[in-house]
N, C-alpha and C. Protein backbone atom coordinates (compact mmCIF):
# COMPACT_ATOMS: atom_id res chain seq x y z
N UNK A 1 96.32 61.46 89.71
CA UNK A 1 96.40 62.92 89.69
C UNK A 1 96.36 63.46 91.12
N UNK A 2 97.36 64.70 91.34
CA UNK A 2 97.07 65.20 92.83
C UNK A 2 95.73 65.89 93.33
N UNK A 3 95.65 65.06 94.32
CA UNK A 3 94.45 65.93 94.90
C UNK A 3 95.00 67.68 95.23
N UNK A 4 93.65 68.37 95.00
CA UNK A 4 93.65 69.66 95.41
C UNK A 4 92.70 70.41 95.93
N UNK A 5 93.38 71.08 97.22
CA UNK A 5 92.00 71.85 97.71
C UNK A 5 92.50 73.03 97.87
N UNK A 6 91.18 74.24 97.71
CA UNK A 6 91.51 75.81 97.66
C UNK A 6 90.74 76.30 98.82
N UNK A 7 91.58 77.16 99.97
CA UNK A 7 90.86 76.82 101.10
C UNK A 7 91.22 79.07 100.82
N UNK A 8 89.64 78.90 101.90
CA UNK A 8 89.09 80.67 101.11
C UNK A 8 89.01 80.80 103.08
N UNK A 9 89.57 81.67 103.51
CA UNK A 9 88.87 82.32 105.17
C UNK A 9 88.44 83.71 104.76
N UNK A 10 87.25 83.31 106.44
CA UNK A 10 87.42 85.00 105.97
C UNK A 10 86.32 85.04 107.49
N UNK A 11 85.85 86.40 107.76
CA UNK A 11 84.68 86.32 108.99
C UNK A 11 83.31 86.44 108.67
N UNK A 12 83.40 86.69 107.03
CA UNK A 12 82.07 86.40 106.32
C UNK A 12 80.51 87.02 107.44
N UNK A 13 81.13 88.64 107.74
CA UNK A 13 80.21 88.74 108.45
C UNK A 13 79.56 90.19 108.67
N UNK A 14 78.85 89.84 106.69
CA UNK A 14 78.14 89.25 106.27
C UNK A 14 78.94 88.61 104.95
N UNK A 15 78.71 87.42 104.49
CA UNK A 15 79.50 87.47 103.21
C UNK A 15 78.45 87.86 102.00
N UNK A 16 79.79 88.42 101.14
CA UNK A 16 79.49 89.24 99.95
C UNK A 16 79.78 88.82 98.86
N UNK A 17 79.44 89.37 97.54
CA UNK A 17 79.82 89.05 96.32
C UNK A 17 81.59 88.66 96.16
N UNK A 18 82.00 89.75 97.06
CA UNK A 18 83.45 89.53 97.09
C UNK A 18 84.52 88.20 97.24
N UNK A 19 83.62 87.68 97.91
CA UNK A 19 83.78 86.41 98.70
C UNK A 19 83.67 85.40 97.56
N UNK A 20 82.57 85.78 97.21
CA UNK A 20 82.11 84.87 96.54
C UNK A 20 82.59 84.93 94.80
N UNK A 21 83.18 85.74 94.59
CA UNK A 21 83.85 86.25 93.12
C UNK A 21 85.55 85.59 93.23
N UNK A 22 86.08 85.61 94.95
CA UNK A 22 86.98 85.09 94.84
C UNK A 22 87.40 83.97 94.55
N UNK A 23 85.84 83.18 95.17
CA UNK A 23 86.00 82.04 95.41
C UNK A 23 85.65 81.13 94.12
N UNK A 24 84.69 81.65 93.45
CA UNK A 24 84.90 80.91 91.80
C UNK A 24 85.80 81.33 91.26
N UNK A 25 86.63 82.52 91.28
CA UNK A 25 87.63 82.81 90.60
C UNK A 25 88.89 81.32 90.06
N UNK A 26 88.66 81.59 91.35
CA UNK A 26 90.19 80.11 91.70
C UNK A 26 89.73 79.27 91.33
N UNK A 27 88.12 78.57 91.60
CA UNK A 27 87.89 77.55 91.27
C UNK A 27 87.81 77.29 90.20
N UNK A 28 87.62 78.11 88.95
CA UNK A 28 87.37 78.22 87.60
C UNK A 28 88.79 77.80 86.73
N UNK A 29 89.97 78.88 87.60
CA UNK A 29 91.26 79.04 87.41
C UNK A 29 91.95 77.36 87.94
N UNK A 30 91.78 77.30 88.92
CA UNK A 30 92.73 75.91 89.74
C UNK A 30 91.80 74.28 89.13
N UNK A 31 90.32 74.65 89.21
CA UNK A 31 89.62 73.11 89.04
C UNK A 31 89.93 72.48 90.25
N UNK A 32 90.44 72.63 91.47
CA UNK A 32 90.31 72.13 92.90
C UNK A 32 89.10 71.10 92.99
N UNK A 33 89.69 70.16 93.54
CA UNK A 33 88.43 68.92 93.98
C UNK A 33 87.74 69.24 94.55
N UNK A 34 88.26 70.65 95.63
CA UNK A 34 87.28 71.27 96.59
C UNK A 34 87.57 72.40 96.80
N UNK A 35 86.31 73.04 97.04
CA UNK A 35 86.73 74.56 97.95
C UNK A 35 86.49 74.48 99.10
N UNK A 36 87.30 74.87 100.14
CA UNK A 36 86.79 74.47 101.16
C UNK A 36 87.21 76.10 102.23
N UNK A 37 85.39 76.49 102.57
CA UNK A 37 85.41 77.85 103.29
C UNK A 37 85.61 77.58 105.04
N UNK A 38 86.27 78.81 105.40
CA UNK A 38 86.45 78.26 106.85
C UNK A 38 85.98 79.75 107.41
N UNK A 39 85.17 79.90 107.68
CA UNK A 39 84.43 80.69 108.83
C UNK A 39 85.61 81.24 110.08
N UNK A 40 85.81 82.09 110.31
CA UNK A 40 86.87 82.80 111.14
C UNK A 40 85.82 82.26 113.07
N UNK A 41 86.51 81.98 113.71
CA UNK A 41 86.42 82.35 115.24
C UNK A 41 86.47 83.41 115.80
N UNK A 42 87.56 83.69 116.16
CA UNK A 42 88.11 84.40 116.76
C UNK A 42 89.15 85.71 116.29
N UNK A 43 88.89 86.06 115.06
CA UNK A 43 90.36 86.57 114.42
C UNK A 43 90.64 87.60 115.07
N UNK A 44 91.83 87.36 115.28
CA UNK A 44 92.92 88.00 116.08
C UNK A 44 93.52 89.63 115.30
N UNK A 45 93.27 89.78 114.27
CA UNK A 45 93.29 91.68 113.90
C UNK A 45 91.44 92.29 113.81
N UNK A 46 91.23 91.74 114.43
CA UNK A 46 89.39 92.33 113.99
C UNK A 46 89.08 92.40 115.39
N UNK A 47 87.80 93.75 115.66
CA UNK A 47 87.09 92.80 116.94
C UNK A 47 86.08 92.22 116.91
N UNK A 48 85.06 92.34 117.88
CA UNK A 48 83.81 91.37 118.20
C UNK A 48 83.28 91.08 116.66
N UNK A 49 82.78 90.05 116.62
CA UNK A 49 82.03 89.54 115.26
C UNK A 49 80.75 90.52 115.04
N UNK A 50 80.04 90.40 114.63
CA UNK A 50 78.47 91.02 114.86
C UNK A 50 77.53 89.89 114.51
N UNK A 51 77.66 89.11 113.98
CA UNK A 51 76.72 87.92 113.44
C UNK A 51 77.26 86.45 114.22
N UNK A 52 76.27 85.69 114.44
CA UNK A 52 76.84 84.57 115.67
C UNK A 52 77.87 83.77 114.52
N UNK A 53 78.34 82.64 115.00
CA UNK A 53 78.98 81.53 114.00
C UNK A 53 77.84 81.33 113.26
N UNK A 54 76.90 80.75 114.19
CA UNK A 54 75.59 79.49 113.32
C UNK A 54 75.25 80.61 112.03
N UNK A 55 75.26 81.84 112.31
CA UNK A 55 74.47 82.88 111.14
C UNK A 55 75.26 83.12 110.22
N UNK A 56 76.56 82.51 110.43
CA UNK A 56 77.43 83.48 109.59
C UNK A 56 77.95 82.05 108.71
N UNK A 57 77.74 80.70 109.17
CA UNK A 57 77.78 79.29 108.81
C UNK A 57 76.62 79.57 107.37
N UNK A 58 75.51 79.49 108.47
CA UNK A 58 74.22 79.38 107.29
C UNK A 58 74.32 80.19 106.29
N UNK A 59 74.88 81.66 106.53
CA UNK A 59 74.93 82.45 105.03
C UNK A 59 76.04 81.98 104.31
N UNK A 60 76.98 81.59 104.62
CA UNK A 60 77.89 81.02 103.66
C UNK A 60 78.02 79.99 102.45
N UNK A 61 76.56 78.36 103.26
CA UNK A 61 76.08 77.76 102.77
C UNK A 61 75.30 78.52 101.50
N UNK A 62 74.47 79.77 101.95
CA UNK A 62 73.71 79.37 100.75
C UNK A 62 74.57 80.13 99.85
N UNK A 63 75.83 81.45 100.11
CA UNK A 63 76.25 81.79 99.36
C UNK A 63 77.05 81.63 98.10
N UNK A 64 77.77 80.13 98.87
CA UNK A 64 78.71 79.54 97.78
C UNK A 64 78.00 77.97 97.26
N UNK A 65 76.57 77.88 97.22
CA UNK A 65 75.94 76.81 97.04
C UNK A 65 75.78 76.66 95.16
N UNK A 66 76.40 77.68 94.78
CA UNK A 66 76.12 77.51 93.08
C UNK A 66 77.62 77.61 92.85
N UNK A 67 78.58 77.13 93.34
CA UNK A 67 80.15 76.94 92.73
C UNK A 67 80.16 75.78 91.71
N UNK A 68 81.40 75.86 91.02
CA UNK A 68 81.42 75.11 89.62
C UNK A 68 82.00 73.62 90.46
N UNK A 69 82.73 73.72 91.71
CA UNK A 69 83.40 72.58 92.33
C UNK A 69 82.59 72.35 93.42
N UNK A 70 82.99 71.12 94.23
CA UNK A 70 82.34 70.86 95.66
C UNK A 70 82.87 71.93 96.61
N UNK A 71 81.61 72.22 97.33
CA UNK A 71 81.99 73.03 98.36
C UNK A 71 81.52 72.48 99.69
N UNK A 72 83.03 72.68 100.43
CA UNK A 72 82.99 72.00 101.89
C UNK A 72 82.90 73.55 103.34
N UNK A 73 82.44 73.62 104.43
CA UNK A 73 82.50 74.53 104.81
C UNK A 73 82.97 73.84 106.23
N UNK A 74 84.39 74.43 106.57
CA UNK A 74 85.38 73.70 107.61
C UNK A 74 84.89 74.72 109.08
N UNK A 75 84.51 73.72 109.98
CA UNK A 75 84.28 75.02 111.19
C UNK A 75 85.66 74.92 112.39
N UNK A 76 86.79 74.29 111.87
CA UNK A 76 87.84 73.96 112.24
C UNK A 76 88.44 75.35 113.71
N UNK A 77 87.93 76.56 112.65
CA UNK A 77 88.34 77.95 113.19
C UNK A 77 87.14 78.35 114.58
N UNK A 78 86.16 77.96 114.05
CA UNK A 78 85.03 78.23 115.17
C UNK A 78 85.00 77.11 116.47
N UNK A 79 85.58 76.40 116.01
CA UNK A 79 85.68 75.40 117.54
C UNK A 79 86.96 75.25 118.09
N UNK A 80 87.42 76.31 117.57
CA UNK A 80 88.72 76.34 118.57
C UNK A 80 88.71 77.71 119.27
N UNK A 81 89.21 78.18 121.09
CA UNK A 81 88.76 78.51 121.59
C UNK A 81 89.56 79.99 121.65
N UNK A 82 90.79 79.92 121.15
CA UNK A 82 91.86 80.67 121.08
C UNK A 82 91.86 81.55 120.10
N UNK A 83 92.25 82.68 120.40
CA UNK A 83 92.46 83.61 119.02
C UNK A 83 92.53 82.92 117.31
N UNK A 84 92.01 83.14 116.66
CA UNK A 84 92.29 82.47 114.70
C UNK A 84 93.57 83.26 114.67
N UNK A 85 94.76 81.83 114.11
CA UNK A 85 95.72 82.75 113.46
C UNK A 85 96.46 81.58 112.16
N UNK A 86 95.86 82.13 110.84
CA UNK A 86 96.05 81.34 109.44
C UNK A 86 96.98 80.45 110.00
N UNK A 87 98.46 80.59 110.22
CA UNK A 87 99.38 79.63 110.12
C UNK A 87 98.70 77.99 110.92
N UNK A 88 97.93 78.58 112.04
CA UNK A 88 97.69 77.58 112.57
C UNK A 88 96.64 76.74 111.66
N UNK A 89 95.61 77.16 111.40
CA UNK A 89 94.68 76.76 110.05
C UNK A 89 94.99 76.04 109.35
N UNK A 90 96.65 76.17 108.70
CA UNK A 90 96.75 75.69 108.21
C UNK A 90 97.73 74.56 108.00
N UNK A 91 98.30 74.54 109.35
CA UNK A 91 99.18 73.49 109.97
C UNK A 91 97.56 72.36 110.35
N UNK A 92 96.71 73.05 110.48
CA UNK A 92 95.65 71.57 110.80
C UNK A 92 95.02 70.87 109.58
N UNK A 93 95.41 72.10 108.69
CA UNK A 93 94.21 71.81 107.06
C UNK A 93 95.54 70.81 106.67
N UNK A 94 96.92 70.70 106.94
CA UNK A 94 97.93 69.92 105.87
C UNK A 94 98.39 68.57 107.16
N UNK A 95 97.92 68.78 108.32
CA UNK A 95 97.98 67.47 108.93
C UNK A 95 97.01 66.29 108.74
N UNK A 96 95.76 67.45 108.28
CA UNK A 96 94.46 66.41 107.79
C UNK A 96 94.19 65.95 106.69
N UNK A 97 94.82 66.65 105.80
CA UNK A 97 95.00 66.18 104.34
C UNK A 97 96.10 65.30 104.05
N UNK A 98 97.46 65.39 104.43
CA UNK A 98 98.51 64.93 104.33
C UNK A 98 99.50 65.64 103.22
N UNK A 99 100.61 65.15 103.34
CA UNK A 99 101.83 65.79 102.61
C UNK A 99 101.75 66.37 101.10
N UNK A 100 100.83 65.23 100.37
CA UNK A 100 100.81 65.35 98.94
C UNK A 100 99.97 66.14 98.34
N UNK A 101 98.85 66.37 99.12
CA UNK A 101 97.45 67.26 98.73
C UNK A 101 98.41 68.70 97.89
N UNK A 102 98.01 69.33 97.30
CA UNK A 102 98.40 70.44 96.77
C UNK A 102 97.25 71.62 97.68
N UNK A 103 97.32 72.57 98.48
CA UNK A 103 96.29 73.30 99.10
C UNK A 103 96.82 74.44 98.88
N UNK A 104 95.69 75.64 98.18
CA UNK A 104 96.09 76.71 97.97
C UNK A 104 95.02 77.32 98.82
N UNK A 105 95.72 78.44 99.62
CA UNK A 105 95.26 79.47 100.04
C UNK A 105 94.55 80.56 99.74
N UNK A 106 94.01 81.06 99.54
CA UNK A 106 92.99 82.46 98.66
C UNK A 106 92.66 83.47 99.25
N UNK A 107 93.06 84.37 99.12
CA UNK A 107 93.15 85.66 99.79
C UNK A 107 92.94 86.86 98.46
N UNK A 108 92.34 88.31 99.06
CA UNK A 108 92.28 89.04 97.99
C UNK A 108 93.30 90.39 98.34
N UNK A 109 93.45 91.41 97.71
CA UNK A 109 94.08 92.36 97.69
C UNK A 109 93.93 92.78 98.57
N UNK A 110 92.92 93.45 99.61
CA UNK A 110 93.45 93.86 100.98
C UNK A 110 94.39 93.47 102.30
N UNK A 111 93.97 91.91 101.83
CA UNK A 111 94.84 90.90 102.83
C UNK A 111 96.22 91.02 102.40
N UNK A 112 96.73 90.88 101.04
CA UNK A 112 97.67 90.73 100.43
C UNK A 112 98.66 92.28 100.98
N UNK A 113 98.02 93.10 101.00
CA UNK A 113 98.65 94.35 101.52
C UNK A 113 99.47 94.16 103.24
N UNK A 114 98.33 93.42 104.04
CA UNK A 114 98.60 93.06 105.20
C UNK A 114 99.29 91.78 105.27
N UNK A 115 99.68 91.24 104.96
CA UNK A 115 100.34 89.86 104.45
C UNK A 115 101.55 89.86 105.90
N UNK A 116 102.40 90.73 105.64
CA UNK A 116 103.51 90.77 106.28
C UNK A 116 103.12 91.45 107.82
N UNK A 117 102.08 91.23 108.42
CA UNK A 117 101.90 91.56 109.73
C UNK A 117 100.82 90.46 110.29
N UNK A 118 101.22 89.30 109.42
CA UNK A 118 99.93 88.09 109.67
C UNK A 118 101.70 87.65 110.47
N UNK A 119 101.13 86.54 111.30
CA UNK A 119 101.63 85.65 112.30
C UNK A 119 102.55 84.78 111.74
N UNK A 120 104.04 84.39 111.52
CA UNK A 120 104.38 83.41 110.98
C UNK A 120 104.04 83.67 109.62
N UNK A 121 103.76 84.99 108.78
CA UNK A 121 103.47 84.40 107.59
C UNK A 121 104.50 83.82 106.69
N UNK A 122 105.60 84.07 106.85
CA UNK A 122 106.53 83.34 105.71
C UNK A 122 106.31 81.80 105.42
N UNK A 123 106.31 81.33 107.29
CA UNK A 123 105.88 80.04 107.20
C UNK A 123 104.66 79.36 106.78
N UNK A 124 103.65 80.05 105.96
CA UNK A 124 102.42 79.90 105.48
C UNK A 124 102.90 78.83 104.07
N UNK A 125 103.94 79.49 103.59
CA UNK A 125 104.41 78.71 102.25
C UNK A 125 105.05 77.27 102.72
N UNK A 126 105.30 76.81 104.08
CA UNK A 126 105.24 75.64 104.58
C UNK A 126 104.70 74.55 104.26
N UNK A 127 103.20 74.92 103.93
CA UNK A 127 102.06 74.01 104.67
C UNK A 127 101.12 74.53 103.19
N UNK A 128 101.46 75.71 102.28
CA UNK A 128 100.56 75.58 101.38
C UNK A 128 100.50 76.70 99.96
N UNK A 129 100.13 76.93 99.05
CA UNK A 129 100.22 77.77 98.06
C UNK A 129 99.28 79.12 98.85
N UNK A 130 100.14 80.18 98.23
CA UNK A 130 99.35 81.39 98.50
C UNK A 130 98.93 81.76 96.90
N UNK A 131 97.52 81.71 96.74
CA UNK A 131 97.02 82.89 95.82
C UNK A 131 96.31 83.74 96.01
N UNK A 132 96.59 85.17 95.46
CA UNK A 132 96.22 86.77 95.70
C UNK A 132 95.31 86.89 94.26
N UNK A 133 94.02 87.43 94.94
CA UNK A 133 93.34 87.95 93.39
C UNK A 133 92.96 89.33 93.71
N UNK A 134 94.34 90.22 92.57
CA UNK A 134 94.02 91.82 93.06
C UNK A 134 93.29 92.37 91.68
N UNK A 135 92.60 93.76 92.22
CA UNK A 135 92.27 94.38 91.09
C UNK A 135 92.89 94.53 90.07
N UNK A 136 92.32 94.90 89.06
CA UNK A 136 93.19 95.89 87.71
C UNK A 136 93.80 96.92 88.24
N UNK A 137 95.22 97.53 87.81
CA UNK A 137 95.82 98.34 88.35
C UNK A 137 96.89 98.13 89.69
N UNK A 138 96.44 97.16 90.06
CA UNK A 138 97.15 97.13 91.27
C UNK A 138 98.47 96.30 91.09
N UNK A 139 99.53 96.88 91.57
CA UNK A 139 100.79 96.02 91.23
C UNK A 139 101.51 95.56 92.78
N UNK A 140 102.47 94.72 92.38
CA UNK A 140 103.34 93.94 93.68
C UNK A 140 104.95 95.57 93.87
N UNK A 141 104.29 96.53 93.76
CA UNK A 141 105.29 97.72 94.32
C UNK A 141 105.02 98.04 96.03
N UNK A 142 105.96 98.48 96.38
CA UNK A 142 105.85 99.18 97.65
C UNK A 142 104.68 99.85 97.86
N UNK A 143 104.02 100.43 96.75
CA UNK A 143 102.93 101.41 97.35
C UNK A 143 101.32 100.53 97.18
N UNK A 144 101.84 99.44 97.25
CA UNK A 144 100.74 98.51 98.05
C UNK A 144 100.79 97.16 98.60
N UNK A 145 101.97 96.41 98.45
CA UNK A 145 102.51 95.87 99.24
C UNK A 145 103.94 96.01 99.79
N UNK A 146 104.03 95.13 101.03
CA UNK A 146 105.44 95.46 101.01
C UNK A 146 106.62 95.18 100.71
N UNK A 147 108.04 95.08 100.13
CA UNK A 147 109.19 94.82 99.88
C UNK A 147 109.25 93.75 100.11
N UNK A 148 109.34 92.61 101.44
CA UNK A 148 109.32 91.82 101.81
C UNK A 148 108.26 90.65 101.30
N UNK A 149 107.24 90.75 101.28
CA UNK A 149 105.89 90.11 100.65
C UNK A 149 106.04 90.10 99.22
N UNK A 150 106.70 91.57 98.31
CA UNK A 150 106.83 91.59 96.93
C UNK A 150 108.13 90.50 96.30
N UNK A 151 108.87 90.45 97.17
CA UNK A 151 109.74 89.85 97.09
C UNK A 151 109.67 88.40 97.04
N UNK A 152 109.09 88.21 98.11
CA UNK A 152 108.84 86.66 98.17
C UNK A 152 108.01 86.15 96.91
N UNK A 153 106.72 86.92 96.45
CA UNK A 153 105.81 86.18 95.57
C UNK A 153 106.32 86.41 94.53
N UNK A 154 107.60 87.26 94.41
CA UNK A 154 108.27 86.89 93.03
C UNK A 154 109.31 85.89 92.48
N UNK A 155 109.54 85.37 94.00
CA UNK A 155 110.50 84.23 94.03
C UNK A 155 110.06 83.00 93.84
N UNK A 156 108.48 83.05 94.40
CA UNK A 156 107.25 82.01 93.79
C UNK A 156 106.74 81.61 93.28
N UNK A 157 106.58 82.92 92.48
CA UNK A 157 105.68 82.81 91.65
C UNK A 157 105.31 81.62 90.28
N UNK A 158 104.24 81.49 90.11
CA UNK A 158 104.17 80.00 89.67
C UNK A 158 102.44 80.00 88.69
N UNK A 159 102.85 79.57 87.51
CA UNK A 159 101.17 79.33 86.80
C UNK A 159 100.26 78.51 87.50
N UNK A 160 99.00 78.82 87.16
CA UNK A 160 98.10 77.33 87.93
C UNK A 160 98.39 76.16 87.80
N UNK A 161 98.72 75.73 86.91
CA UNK A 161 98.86 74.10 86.48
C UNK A 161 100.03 73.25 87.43
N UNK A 162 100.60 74.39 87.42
CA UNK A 162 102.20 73.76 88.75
C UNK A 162 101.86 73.85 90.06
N UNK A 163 100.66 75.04 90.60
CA UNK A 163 100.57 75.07 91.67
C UNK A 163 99.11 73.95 91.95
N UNK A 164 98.81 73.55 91.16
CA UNK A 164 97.70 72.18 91.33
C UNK A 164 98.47 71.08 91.48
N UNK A 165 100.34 70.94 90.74
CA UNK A 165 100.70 69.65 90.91
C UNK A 165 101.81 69.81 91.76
N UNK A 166 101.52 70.68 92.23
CA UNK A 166 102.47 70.58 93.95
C UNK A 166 102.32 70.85 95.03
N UNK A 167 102.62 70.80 96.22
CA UNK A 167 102.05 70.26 97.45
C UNK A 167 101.67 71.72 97.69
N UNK A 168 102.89 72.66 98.04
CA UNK A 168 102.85 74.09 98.84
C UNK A 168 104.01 74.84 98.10
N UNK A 169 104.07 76.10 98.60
CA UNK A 169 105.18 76.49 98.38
C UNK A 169 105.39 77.80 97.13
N UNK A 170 104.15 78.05 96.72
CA UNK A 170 104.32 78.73 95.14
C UNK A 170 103.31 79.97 95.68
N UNK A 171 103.43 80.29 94.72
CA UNK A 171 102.65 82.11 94.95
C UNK A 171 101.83 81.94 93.28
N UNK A 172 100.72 83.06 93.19
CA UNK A 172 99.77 83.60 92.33
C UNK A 172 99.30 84.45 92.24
N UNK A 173 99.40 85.67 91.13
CA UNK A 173 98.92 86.55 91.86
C UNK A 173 97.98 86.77 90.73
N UNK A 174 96.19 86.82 90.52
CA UNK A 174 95.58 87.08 89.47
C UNK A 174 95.28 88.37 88.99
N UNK A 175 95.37 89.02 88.65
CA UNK A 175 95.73 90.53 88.66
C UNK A 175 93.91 91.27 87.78
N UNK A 176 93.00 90.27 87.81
CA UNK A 176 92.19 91.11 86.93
C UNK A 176 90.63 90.73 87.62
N UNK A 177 90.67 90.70 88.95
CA UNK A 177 89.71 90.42 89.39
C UNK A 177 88.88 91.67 90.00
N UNK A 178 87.63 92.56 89.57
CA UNK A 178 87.55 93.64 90.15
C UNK A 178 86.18 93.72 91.24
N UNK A 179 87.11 93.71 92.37
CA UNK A 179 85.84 93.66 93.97
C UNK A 179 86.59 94.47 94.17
N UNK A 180 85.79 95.18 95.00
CA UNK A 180 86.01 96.20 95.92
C UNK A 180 84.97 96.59 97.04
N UNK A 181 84.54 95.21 97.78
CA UNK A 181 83.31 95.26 98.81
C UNK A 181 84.12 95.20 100.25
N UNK A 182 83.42 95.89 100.71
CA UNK A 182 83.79 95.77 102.22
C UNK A 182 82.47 95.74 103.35
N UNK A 183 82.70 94.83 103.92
CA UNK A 183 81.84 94.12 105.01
C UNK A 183 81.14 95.07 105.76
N UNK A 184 82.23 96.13 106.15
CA UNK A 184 82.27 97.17 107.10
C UNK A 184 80.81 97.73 106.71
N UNK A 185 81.21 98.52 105.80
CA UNK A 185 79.99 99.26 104.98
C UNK A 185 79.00 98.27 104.75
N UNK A 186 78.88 97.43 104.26
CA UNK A 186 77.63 96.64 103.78
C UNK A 186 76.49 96.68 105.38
N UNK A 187 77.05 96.34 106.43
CA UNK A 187 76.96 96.52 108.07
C UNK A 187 76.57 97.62 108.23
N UNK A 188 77.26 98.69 107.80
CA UNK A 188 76.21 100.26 107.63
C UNK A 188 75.19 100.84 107.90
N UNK A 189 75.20 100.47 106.25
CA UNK A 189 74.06 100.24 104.87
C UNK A 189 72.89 99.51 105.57
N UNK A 190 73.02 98.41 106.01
CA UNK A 190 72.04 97.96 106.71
C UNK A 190 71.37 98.16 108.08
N UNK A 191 72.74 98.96 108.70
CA UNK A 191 71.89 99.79 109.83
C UNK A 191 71.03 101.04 109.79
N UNK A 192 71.42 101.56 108.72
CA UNK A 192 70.49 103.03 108.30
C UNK A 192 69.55 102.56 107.09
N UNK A 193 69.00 100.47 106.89
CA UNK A 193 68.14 100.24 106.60
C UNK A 193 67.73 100.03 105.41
N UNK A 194 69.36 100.69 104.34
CA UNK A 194 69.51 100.72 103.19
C UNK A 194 69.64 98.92 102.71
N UNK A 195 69.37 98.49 101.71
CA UNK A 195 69.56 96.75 101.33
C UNK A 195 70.65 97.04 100.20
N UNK A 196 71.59 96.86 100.59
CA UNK A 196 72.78 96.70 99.77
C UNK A 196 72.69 95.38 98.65
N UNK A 197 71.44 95.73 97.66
CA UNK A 197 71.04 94.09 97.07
C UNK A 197 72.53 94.00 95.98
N UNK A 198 73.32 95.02 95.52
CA UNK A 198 74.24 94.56 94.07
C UNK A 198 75.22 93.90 95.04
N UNK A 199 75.32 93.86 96.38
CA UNK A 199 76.56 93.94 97.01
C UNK A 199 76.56 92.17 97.40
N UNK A 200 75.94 91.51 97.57
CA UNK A 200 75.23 90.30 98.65
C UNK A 200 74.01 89.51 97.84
N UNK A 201 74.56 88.01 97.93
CA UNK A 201 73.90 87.20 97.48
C UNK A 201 72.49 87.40 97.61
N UNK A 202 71.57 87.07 96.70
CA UNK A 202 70.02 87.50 97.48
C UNK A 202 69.82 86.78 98.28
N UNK A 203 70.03 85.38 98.06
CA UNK A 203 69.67 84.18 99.44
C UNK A 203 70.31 85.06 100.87
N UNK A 204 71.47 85.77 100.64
CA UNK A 204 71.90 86.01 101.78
C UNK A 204 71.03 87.32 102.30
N UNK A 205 70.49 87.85 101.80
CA UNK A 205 69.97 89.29 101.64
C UNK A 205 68.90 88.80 102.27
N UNK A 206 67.89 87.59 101.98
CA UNK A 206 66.85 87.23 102.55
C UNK A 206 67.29 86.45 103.62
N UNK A 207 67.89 85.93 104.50
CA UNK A 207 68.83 85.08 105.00
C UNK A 207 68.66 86.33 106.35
N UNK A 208 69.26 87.42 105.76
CA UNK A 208 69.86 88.64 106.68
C UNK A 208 68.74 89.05 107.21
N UNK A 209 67.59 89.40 106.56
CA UNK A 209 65.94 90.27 106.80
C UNK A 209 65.59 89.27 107.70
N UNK A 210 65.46 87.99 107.41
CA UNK A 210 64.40 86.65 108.12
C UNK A 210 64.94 86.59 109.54
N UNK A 211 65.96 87.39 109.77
CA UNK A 211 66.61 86.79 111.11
C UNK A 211 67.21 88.08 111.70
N UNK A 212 66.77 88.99 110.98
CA UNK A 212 67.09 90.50 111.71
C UNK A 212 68.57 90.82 111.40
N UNK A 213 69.44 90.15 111.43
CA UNK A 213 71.01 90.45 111.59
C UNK A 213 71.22 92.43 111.20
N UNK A 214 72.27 92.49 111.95
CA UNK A 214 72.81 94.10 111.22
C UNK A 214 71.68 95.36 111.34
N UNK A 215 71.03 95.16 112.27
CA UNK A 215 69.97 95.80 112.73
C UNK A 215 69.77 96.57 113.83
């Protein structure tokens, strides 16, 4: 049977339910041998981080420590010195795995909007499956993604079971997943002292207090 891994980025900083809703989503949906989270460096549309790597490593651990699959946490992105930009990610995630691995990508509806101003993204379907998990309501029209991006994942588009038994190349789009967290705010919330507890793992919530972060 093909191996499969579902690889989740993000700057996780702080990570949230969101993150973490995505990330069993797929795993529930795909059955992946692995999930494997990669902690952002440097990303190249964001600025300064606010939380170091090591803090933003450790909350991740404990966040995705109750997944239904193995969870691997790749610091591939943090030790490299150069701007983060996916394509590259993932030209290293399919040189290290090799040709046959099936690796899907996981991204949620905001990204999916920005899709077509990521680096090389066409060439993302190169090297690996893209799946999108958007809200209810939200459709592949112009007035939230674009023409170009709608286009493509309809030319892709592909059930789970095909995109587990093939290398790259297919699109997903789960249409009934409902997050709507943003980092930004949670960062806030915690500067004016408020504990955003529905929003954030509690381990991470205690994780965040024990070590001051967002303060």
């Amino acid at each position: 049977m093909r191996r499969c891994v579902a690889l989740l980025g993000g700057s996780f900083d702080p990570v949230h339910n969101g993150h973490v809703a995505l990330g069993r989503y797929f795993a529930t949906l795909l059955v992946p041998d692995e999930l494997r989270v990669v902690p952002a460096g440097k990303p190249w549309q964001k600025t300064g981080l606010h939380a170091s790597a090591e803090h933003r490593v450790a909350m991740v651990e404990i966040a995705f420590g109750g997944m239904p699959v193995p969870v691997v946490i790749d610091r591939l992105e943090i030790l490299r010195d150069t701007p983060t930009y996916t394509i590259d990610t993932l030209r290293a995630v399919r040189a290290e795995l090799g040709p046959d691995t099936s690796i899907a990508f996981l991204i949620g509806a905001d990204q999916l909007q920005h899709l077509h101003t990521w680096k090389e993204w066409r060439q993302l379907f190169d090297y690996a499956h893209i799946c999108a998990a958007s809200r209810p309501g939200f459709s592949m029209d112009p007035a939230h993604v674009s023409d170009e991006v709608g286009r493509e994942f309809a030319r892709r588009a592909a059930p789970p079971q095909q995109i587990r038994e093939t290398p790259h190349g297919l699109a997903c789009i789960a249409s009934n997943l409902e997050v709507d967290i943003s980092a930004t705010h949670i960062r806030a919330a915690l500067e004016r002292g408020v504990l955003p507890e529905a929003l954030i793992p509690p381990g991470v919530l205690d994780y965040i207090q024990q070590h001051h972060l967002y303060t």
